[in-house]
C-alpha atoms as a PDB file:
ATOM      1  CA  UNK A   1      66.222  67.015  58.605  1.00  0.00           C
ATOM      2  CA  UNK A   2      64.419  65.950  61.440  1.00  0.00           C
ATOM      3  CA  UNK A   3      66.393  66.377  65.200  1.00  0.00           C
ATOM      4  CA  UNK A   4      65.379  65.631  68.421  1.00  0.00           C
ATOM      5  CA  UNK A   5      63.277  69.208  69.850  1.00  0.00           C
ATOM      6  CA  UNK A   6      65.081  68.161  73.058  1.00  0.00           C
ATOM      7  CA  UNK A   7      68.766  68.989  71.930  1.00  0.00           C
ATOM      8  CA  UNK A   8      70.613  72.379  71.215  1.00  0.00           C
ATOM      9  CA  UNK A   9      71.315  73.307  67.687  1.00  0.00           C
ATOM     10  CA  UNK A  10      74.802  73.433  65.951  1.00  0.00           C
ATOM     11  CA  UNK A  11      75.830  77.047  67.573  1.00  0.00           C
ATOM     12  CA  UNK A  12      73.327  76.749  70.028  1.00  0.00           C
ATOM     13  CA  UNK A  13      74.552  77.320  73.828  1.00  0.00           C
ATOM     14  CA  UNK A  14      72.213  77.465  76.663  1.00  0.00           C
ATOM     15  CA  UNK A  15      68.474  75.896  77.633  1.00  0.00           C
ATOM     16  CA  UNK A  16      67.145  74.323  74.834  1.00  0.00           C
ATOM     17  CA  UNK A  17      64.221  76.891  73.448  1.00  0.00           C
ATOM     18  CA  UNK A  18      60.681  75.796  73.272  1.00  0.00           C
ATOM     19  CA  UNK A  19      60.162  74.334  69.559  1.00  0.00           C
ATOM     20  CA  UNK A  20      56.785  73.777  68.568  1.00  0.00           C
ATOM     21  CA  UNK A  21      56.233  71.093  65.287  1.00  0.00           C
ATOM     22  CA  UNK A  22      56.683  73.156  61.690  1.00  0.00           C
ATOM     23  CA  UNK A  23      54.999  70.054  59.686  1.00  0.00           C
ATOM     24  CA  UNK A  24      51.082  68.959  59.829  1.00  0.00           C
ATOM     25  CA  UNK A  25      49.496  67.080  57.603  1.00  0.00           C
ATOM     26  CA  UNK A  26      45.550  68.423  56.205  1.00  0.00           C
ATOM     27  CA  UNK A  27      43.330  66.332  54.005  1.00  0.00           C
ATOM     28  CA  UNK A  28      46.454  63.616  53.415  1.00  0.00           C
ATOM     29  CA  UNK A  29      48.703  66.607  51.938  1.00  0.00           C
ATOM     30  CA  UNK A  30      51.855  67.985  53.438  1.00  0.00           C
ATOM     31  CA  UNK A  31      52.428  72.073  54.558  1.00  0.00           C
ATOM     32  CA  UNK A  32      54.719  73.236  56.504  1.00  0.00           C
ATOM     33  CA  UNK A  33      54.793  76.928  58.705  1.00  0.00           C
ATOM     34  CA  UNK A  34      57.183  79.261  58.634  1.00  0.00           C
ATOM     35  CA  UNK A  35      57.842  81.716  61.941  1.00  0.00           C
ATOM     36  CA  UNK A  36      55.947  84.475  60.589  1.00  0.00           C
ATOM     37  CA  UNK A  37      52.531  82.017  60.680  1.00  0.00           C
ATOM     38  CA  UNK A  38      52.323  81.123  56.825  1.00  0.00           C
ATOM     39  CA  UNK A  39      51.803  77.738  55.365  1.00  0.00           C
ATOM     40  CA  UNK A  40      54.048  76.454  52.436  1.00  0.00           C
ATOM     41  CA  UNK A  41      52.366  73.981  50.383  1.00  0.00           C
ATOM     42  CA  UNK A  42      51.117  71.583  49.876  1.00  0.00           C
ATOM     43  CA  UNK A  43      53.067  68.478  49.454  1.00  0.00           C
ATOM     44  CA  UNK A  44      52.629  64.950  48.655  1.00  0.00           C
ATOM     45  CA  UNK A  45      54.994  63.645  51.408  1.00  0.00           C
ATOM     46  CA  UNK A  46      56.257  65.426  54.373  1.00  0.00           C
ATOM     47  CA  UNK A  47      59.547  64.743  53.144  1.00  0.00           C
ATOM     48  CA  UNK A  48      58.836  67.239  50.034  1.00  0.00           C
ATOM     49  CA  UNK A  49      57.619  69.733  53.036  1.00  0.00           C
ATOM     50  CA  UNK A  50      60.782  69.235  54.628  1.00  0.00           C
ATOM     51  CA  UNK A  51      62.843  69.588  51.549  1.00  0.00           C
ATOM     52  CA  UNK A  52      60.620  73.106  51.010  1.00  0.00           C
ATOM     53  CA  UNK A  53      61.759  74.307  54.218  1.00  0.00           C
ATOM     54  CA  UNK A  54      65.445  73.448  53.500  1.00  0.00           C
ATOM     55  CA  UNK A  55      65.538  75.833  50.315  1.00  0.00           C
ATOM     56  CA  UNK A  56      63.320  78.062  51.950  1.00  0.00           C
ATOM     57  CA  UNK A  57      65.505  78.644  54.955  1.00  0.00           C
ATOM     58  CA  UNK A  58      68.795  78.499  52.514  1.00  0.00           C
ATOM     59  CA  UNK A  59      67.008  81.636  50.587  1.00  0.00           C
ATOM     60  CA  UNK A  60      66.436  83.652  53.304  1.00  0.00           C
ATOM     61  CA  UNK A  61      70.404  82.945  54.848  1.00  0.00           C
ATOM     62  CA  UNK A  62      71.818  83.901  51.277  1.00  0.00           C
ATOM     63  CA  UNK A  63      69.694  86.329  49.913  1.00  0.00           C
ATOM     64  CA  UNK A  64      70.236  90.538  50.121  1.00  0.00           C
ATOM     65  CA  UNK A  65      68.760  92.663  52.781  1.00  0.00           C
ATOM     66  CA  UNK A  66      67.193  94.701  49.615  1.00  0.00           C
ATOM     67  CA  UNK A  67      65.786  91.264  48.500  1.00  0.00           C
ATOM     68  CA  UNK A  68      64.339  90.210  51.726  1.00  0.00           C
ATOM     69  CA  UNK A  69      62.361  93.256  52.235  1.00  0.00           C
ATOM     70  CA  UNK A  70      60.723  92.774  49.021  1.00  0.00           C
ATOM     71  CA  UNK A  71      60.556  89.059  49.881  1.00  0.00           C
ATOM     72  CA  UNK A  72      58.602  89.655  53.457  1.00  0.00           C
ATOM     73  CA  UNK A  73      56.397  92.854  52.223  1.00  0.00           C
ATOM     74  CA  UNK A  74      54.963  90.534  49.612  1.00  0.00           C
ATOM     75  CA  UNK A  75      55.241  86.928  51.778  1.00  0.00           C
ATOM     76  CA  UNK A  76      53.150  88.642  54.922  1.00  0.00           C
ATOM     77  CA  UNK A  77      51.445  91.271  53.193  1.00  0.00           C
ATOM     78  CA  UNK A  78      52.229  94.218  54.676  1.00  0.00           C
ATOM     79  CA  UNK A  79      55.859  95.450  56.568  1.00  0.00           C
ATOM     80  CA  UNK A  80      55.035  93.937  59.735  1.00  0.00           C
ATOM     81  CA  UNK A  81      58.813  93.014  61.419  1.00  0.00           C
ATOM     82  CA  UNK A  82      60.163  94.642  58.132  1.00  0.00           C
ATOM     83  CA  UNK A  83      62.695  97.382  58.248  1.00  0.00           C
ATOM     84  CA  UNK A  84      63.057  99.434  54.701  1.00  0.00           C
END
């Protein structure tokens, strides 16, 4: 999973965007943040982190707009950035 912060994204056209490290390790466990400022974890390895980000970021791609409302109301605690 890991790419070089220096190169585009598949799709991506244009400067290369500011990316700032998802992973960090605390007390010799693995978490990993999503956009929205929440840690997911923790994890043995940071491999299992980056596997959690993998299924978290296919979830939000294939899941309903009525799902991810519920999803985000519940994941950041109030509707902050949520449209219902």
């Amino acid at each position: 999973m890991s790419q070089d912060p220096k190169t585009n994204r598949d799709g991506e056209q244009g400067p290369v965007p500011v990316r700032s490290g998802r992973f960090y390790n605390e007390n010799g466990l693995w978490y990993v943040t999503t956009r929205e400022g929440k840690p997911i974890g923790p994890f043995n390895t940071r491999e299992e982190a980056e596997d959690a980000l993998i299924a978290f970021l296919e979830f939000i791609q294939s899941a309903s707009p009525e799902m991810l409302v519920s999803f985000f109301k519940q994941f950041l605690g109030d509707t902050a950035g949520v449209d219902s």
